[in-house]
N, C-alpha and C. Protein backbone atom coordinates (compact mmCIF):
# COMPACT_ATOMS: atom_id res chain seq x y z
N UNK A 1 10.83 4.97 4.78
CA UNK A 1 9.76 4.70 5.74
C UNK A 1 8.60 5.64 5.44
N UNK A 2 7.40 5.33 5.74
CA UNK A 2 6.46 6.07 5.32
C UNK A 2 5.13 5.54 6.53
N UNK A 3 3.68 6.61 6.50
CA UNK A 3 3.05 6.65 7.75
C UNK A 3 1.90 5.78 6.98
N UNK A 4 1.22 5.85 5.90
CA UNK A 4 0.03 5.11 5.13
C UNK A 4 -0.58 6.06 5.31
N UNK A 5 -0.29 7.34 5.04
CA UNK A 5 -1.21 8.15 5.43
C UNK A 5 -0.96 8.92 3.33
N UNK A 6 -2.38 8.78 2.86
CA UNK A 6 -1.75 8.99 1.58
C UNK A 6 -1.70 10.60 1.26
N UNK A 7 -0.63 11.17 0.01
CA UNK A 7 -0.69 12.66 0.00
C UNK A 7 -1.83 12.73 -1.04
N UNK A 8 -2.37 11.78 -1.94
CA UNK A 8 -2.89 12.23 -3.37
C UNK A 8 -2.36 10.67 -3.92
N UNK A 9 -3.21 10.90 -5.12
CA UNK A 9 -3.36 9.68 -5.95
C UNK A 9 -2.37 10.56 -7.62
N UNK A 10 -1.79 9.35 -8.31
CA UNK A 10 -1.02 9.74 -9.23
C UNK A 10 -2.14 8.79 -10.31
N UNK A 11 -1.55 9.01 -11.80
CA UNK A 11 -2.07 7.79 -13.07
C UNK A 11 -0.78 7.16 -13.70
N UNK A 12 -0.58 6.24 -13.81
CA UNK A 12 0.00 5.32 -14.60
C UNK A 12 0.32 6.03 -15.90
N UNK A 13 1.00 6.71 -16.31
CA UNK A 13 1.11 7.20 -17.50
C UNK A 13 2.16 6.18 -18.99
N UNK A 14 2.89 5.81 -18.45
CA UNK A 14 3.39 4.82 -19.00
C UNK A 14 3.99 3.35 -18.62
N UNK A 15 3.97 2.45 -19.16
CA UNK A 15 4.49 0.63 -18.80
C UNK A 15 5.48 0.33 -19.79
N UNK A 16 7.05 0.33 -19.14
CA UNK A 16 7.73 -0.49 -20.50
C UNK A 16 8.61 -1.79 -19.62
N UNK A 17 8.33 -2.67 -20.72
CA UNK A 17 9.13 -3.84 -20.39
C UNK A 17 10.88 -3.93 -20.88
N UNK A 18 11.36 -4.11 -19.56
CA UNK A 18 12.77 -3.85 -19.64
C UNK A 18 13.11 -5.87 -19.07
N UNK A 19 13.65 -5.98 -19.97
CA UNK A 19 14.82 -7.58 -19.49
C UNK A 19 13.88 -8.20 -18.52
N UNK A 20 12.20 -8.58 -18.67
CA UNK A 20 11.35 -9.16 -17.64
C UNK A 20 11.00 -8.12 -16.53
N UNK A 21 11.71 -7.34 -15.93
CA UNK A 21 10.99 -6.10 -15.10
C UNK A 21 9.83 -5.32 -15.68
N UNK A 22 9.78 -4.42 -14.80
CA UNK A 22 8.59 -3.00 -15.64
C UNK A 22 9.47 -1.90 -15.46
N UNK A 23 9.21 -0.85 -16.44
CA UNK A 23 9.78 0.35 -15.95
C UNK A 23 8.31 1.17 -15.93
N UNK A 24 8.00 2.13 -14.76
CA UNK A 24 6.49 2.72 -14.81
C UNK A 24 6.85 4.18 -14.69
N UNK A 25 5.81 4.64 -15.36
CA UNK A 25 6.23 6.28 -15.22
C UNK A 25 5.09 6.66 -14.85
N UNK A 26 4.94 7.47 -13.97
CA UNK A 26 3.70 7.82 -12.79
C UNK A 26 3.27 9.68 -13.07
N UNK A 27 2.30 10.36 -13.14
CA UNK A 27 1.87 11.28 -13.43
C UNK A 27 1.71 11.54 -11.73
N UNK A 28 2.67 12.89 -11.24
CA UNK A 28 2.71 12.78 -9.77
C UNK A 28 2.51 14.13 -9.24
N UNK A 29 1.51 14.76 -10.15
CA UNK A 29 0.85 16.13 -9.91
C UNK A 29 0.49 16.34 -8.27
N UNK A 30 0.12 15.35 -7.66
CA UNK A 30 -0.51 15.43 -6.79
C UNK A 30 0.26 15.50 -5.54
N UNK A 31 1.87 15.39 -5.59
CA UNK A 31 3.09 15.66 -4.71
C UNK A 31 3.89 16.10 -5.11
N UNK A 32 4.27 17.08 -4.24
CA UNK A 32 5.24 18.70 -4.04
C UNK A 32 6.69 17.20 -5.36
N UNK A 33 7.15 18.01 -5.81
CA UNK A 33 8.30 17.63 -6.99
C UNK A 33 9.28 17.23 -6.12
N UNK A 34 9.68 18.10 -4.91
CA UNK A 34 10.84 18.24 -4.27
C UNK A 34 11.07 16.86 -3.69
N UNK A 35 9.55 16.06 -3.48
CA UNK A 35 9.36 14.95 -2.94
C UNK A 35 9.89 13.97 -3.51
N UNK A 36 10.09 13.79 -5.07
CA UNK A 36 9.92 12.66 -5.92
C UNK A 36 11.32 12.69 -6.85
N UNK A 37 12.68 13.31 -5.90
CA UNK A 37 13.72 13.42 -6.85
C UNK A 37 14.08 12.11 -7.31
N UNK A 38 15.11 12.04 -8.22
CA UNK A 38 15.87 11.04 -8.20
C UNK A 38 16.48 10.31 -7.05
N UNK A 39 16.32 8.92 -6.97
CA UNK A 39 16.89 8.23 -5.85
C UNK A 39 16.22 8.46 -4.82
N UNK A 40 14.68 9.17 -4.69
CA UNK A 40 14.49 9.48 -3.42
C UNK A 40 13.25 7.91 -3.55
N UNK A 41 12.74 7.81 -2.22
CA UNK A 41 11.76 6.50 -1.99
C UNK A 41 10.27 7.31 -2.25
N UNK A 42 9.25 6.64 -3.01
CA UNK A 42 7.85 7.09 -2.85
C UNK A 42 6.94 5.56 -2.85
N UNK A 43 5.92 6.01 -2.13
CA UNK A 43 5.20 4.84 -2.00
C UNK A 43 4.04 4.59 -2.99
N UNK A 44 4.68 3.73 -3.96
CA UNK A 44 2.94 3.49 -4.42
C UNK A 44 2.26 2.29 -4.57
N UNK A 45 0.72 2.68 -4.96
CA UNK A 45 -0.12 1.65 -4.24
C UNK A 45 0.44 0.74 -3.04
N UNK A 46 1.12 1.12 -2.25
CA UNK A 46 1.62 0.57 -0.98
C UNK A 46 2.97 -0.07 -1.21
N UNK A 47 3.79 0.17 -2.23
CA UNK A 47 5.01 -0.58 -2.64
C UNK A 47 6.06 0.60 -2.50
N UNK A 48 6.96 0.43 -1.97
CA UNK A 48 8.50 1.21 -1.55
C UNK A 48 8.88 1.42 -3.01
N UNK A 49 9.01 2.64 -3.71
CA UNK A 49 10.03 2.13 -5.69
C UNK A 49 10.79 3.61 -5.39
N UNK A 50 11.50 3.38 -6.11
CA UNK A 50 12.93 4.40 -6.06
C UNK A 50 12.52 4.80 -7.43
N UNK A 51 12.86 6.60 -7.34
CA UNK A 51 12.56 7.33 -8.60
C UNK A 51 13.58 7.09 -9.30
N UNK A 52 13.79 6.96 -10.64
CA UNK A 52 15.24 6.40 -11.53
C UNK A 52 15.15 7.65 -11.87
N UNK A 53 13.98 8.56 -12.90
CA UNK A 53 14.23 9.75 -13.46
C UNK A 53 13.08 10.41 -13.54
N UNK A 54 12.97 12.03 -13.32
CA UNK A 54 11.85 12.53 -13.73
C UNK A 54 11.83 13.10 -14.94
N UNK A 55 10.27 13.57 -15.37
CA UNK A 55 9.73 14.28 -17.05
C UNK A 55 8.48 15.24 -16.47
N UNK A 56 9.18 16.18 -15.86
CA UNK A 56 8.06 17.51 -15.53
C UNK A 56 7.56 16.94 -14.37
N UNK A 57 5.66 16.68 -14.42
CA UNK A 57 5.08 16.52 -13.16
C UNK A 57 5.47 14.98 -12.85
N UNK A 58 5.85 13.88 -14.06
CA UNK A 58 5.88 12.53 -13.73
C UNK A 58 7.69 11.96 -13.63
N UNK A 59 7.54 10.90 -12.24
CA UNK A 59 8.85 9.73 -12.11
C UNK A 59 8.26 9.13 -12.76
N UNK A 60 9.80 7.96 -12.69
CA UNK A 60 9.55 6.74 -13.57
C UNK A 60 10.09 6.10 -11.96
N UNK A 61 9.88 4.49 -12.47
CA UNK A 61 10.58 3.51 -11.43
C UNK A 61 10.61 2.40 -12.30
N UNK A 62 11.48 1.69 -11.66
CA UNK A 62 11.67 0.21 -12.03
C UNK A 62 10.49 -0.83 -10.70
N UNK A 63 10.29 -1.72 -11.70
CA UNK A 63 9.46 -3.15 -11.09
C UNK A 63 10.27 -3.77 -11.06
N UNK A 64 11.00 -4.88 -10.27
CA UNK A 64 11.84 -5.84 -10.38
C UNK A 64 10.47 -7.22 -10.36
N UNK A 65 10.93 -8.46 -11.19
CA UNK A 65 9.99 -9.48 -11.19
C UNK A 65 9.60 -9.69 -9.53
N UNK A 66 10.47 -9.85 -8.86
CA UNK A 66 9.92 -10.52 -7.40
C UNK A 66 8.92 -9.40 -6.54
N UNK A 67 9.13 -7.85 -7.13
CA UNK A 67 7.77 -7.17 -6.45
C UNK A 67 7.10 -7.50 -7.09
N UNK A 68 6.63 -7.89 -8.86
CA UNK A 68 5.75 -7.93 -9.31
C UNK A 68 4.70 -9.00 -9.12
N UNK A 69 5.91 -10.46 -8.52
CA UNK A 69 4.84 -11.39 -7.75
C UNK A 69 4.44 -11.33 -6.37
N UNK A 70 4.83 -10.24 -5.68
CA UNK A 70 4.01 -10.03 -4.61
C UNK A 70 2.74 -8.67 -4.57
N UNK A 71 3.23 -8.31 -5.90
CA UNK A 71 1.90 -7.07 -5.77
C UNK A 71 0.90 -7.09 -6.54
N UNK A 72 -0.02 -6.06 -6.93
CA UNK A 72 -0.85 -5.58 -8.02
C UNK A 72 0.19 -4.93 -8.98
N UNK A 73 0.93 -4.60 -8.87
CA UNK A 73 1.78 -3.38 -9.65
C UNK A 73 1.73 -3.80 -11.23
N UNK A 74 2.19 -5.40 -11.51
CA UNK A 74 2.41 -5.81 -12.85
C UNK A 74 1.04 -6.02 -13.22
N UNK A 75 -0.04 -5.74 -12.94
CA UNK A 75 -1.19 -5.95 -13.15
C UNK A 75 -2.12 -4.37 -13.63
N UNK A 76 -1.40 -3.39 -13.46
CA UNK A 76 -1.84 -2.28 -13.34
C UNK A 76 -1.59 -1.80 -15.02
N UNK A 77 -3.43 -0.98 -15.83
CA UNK A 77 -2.72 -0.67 -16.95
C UNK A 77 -2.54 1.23 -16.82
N UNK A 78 -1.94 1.50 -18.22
CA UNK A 78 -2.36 3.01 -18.56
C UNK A 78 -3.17 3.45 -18.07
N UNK A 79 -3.12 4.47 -17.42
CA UNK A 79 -4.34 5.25 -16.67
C UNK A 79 -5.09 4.86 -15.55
N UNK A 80 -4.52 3.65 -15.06
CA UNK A 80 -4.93 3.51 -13.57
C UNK A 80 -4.24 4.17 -12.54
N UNK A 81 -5.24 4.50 -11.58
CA UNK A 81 -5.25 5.49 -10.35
C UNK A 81 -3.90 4.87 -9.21
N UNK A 82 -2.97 5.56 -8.82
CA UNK A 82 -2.64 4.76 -7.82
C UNK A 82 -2.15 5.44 -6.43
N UNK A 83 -2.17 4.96 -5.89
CA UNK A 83 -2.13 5.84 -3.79
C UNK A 83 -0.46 6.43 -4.08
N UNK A 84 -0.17 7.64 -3.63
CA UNK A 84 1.24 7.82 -3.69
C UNK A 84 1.58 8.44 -2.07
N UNK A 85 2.51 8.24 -1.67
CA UNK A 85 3.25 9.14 -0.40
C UNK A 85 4.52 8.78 -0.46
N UNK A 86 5.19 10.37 -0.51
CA UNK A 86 6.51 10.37 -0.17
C UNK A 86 6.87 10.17 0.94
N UNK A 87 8.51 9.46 1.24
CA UNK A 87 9.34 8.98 2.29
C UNK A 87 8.97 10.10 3.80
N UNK A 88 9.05 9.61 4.54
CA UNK A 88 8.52 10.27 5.43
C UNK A 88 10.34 10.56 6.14
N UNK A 89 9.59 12.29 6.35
CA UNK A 89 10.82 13.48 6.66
C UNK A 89 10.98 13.34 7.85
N UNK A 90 11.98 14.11 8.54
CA UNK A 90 12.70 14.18 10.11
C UNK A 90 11.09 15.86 10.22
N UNK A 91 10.09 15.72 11.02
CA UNK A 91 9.30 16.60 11.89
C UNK A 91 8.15 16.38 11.24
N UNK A 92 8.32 15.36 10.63
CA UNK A 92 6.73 14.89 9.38
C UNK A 92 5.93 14.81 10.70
N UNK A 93 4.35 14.62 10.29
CA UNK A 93 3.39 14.22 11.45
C UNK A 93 3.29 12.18 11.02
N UNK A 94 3.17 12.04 12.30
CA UNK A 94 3.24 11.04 11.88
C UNK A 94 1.37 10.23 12.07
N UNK A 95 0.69 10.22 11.41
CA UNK A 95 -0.65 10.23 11.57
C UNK A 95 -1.47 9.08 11.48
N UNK A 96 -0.39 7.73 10.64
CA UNK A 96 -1.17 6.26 10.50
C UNK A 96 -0.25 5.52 11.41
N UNK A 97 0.54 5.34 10.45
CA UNK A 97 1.32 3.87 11.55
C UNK A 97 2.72 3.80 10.90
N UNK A 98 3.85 3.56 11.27
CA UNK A 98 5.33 2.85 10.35
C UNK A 98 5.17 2.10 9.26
N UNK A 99 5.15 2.08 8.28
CA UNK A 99 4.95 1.51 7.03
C UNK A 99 6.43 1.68 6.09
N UNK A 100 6.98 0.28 5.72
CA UNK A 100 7.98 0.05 5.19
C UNK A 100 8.05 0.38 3.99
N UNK A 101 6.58 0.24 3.20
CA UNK A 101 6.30 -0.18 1.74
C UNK A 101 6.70 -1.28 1.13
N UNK A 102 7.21 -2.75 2.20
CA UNK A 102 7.54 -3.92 1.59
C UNK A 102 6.29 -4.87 1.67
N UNK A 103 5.73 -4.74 0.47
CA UNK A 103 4.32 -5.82 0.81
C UNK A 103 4.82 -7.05 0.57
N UNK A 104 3.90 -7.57 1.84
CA UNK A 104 3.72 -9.17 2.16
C UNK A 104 3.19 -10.13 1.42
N UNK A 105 1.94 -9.80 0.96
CA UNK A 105 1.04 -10.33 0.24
C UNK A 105 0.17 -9.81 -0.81
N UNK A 106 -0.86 -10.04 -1.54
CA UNK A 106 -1.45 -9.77 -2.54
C UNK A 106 -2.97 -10.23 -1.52
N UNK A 107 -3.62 -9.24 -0.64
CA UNK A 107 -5.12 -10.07 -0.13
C UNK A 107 -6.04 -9.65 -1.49
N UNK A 108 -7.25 -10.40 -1.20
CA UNK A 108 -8.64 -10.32 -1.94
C UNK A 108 -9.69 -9.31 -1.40
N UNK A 109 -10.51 -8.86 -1.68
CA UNK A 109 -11.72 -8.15 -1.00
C UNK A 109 -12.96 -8.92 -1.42
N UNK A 110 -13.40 -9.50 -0.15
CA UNK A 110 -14.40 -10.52 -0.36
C UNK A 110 -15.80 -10.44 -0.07
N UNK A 111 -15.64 -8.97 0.44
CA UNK A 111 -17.44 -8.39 0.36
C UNK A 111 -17.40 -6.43 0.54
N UNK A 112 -18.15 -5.90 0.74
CA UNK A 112 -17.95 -4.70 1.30
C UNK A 112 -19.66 -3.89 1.22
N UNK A 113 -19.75 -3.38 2.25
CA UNK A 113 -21.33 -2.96 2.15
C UNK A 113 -21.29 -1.41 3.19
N UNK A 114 -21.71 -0.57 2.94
CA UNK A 114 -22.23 0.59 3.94
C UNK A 114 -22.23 0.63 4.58
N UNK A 115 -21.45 0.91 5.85
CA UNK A 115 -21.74 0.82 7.21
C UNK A 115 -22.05 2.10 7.92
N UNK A 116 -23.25 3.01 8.27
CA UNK A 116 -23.56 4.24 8.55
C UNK A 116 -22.80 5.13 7.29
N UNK A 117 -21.75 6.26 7.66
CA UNK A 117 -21.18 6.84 6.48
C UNK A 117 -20.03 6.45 5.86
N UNK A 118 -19.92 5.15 6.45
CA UNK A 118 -18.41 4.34 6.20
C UNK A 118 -18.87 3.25 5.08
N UNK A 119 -17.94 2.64 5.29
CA UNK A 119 -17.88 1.48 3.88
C UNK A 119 -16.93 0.29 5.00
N UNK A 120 -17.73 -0.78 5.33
CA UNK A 120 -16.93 -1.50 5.58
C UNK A 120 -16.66 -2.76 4.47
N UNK A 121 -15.03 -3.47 4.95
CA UNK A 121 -14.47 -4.12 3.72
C UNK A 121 -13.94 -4.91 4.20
N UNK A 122 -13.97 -6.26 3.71
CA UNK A 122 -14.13 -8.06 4.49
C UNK A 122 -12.93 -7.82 3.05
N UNK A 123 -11.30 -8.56 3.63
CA UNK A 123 -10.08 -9.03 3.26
C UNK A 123 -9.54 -10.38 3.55
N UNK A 124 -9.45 -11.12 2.53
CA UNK A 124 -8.97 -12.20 2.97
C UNK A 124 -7.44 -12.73 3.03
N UNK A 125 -6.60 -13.05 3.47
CA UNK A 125 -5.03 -12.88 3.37
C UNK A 125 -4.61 -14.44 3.32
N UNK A 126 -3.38 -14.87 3.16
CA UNK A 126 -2.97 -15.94 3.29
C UNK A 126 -2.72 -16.62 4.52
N UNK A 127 -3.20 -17.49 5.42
CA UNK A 127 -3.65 -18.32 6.39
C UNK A 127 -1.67 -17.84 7.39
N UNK A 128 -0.84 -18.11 6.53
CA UNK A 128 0.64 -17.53 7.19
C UNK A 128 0.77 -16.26 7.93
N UNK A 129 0.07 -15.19 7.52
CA UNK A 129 0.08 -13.34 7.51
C UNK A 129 -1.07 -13.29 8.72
N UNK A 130 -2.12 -14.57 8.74
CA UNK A 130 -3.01 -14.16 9.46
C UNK A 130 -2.97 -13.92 11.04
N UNK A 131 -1.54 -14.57 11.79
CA UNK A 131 -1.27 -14.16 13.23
C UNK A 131 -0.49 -12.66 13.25
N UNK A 132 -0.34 -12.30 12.10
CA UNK A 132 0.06 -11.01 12.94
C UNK A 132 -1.35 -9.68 12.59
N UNK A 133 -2.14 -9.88 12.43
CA UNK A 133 -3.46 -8.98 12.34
C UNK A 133 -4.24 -9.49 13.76
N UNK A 134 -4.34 -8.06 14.15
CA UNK A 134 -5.38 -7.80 15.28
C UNK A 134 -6.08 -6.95 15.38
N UNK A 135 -7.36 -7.50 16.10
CA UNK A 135 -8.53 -6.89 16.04
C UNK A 135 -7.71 -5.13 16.98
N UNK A 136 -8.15 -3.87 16.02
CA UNK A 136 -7.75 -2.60 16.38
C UNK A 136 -6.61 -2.44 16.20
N UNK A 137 -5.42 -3.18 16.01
CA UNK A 137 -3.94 -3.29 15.23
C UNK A 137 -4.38 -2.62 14.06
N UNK A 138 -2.92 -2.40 13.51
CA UNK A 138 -2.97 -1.76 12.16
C UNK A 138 -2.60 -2.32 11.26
N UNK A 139 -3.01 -1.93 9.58
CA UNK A 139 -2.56 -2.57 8.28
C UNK A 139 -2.88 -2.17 7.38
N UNK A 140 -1.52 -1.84 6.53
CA UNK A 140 -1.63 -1.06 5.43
C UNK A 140 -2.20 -1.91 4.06
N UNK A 141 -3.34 -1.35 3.40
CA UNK A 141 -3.83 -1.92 2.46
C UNK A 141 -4.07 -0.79 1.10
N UNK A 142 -2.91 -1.01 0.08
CA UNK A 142 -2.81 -0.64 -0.88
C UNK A 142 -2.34 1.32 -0.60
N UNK A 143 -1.69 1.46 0.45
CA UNK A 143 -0.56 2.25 1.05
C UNK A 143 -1.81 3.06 1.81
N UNK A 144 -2.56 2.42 2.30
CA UNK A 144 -3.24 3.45 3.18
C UNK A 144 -3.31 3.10 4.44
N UNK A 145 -2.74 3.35 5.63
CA UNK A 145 -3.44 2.78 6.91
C UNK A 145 -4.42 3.04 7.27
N UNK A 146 -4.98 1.44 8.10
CA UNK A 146 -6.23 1.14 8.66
C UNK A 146 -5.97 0.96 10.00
N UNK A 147 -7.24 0.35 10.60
CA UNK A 147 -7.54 -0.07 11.78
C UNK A 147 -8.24 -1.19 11.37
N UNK A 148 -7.74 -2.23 12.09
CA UNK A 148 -8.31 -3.99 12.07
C UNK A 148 -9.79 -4.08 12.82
N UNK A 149 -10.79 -4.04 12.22
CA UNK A 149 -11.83 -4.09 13.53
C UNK A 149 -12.01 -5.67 13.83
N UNK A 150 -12.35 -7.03 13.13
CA UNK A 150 -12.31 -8.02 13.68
C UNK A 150 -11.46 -9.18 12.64
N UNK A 151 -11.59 -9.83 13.04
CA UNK A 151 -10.72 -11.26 12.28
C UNK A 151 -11.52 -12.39 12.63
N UNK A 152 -11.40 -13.28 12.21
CA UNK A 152 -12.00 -14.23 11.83
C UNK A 152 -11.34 -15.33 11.18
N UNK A 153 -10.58 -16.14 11.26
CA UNK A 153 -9.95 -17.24 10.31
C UNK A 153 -9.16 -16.50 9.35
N UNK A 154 -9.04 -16.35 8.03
CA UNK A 154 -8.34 -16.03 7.35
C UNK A 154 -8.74 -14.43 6.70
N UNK A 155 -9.69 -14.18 7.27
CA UNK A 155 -10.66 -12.80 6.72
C UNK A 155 -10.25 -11.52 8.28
N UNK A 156 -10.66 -10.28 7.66
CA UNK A 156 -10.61 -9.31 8.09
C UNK A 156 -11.54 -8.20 7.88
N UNK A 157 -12.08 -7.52 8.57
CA UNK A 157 -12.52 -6.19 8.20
C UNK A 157 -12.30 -4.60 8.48
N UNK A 158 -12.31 -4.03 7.67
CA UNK A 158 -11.75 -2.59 7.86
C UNK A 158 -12.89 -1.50 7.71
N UNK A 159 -13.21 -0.33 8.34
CA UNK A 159 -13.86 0.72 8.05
C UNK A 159 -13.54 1.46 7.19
N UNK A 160 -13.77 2.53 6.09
CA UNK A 160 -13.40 3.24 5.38
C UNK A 160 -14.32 4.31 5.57
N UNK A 161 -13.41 5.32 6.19
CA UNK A 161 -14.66 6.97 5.91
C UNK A 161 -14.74 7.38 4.65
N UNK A 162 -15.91 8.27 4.39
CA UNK A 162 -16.01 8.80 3.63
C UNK A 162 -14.41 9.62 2.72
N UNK A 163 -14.00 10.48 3.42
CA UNK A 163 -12.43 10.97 3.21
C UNK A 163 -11.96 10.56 2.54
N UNK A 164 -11.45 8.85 3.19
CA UNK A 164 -9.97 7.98 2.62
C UNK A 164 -10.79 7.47 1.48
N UNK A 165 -12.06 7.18 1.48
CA UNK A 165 -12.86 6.71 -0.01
C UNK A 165 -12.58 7.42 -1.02
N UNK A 166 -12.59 9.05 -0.72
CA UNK A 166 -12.75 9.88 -1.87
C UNK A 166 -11.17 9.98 -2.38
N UNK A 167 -9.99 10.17 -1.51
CA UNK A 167 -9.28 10.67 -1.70
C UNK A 167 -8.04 9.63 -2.27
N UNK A 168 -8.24 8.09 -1.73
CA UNK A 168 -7.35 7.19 -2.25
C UNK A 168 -8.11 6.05 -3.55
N UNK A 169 -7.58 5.39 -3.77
CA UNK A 169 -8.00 3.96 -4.49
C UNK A 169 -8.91 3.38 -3.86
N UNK A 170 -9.20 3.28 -2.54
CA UNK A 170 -10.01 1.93 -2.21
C UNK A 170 -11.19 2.19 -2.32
N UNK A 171 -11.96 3.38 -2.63
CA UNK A 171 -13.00 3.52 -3.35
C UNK A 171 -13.88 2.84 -4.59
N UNK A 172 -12.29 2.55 -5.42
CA UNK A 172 -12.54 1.96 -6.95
C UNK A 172 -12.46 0.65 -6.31
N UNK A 173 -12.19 -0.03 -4.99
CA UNK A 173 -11.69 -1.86 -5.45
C UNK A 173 -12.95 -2.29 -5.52
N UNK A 174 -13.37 -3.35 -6.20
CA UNK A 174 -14.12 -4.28 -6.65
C UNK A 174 -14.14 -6.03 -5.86
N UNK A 175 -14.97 -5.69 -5.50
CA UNK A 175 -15.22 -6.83 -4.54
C UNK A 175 -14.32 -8.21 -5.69
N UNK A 176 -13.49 -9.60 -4.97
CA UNK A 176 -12.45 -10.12 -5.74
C UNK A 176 -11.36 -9.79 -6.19
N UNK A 177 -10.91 -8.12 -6.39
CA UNK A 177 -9.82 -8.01 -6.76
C UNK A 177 -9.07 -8.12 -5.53
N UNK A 178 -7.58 -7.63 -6.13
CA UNK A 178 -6.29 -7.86 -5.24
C UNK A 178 -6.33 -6.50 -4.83
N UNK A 179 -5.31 -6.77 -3.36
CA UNK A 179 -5.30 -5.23 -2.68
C UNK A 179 -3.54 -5.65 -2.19
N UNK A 180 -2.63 -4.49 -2.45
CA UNK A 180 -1.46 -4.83 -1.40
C UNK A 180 -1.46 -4.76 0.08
N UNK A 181 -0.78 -5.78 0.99
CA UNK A 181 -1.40 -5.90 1.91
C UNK A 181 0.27 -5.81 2.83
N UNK A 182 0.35 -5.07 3.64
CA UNK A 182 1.47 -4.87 4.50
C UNK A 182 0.92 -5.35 5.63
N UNK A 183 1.45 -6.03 6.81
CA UNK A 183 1.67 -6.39 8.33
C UNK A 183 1.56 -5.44 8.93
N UNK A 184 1.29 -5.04 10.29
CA UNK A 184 2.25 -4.48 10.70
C UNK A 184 3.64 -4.51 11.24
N UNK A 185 4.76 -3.75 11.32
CA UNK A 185 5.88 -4.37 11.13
C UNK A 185 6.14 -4.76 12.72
N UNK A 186 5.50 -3.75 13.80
CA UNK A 186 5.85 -3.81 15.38
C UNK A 186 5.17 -5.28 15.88
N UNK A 187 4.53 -6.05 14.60
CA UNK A 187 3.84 -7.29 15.15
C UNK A 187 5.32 -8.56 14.40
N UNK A 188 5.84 -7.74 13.86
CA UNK A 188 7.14 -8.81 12.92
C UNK A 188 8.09 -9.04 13.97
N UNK A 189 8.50 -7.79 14.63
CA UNK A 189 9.52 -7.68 15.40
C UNK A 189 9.20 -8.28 16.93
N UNK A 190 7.96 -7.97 16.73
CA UNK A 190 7.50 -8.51 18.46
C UNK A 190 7.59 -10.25 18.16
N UNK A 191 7.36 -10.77 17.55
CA UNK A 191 7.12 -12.43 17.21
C UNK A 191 8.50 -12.80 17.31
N UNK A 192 9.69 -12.05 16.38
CA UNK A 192 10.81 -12.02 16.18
C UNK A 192 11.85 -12.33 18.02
N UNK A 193 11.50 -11.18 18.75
CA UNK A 193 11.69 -11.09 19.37
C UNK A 193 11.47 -12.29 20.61
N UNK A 194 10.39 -12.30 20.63
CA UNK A 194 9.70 -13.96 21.85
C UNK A 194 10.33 -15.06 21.11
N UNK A 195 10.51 -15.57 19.75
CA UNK A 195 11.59 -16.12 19.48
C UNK A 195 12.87 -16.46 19.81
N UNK A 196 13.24 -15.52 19.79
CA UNK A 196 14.59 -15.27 20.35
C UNK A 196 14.71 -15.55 21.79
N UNK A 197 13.97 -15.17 22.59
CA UNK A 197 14.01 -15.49 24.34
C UNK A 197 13.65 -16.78 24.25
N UNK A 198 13.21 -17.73 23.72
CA UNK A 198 13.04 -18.98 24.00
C UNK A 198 14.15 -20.08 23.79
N UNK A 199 15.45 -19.30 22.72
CA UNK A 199 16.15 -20.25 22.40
C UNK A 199 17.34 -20.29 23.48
């Protein structure tokens, strides 16, 4: 489990193709070691991966094909930047929101312009994902939590301070690319739930 609250950004240091998976080895200077043992969970670019082995400052992980069709991950080369946070501890602060690291979807970024010292950023998601986003609800996009400011049909927009600009990925996205896009999960369980009382 993890908060979207990111510690530091890692690089892609290596991509090998194993039997159709990926195996990725991540340059993870930027979190305490103790964080990133073997078998322990770290989040990147918003995806849950289990460390298989470390080499000094960098893990490795495995891609299995079915994350790779729900993420950016198989899309990512050498030396790209990516959001990291370790599993969140028993007295951690907890400062964004519950974040699983199981992404839902692959959204788009379909505009983004200045807003005072912020950056706001128009997301578009798949028409299915779109009842559980609410306006001031939360959602993790590419392992960082946000705040939903409005919705609109299949689109969304988010604020970005200055801070989370400098300090994560969403600085670099490019209006059209893909972003990983998590739910929130207390909106899975709540739907889940009114379900259930009706039958």
């Amino acid at each position: 489990m993890f908060t979207g609250i990111v510690m530091g950004t890692g690089r892609i240091i290596a991509i090998e193709v194993k039997g159709g998976d990926l195996e990725l080895g991540i340059d993870a200077g930027a979190i305490e070691p103790q964080r990133s043992n073997v078998g322990d969970s770290v989040c990147v670019q918003g995806v849950c991966l289990t460390v298989t082995r470390r080499d000094g400052r960098a893990f490795y992980a495995d891609v299995s094909r079915e994350t790779m069709s729900k993420t950016t991950l198989g899309s990512l080369g050498r030396g790209a930047r990516v959001n990291l946070e370790p599993s969140l501890r028993a007295g951690d602060a907890l400062g964004g929101h519950m974040v699983s690291g199981h992404v839902d979807a692959v959204g788009r970024l379909v505009a983004q312009h200045e807003d005072g010292r912020s950056w706001r950023m128009e997301f578009e998601l798949p028409a299915a994902l779109m009842r559980y986003v609410a306006p001031k609800g939360s959602i993790c996009i590419d392992g960082v939590s946000l705040t939903v400011n409005q919705v609109d049909g299949r689109r969304f927009d988010v604020n970005i301070i200055p801070h989370t600009r400098g300090v994560t990925t969403l600085g670099e996205l490019a209006v059209d690319a893909g972003a990983n896009m998590e739910i929130d999960v207390v909106a899975r369980y709540l739907e889940r739930l009114m379900l259930n009382t009706k039958e």
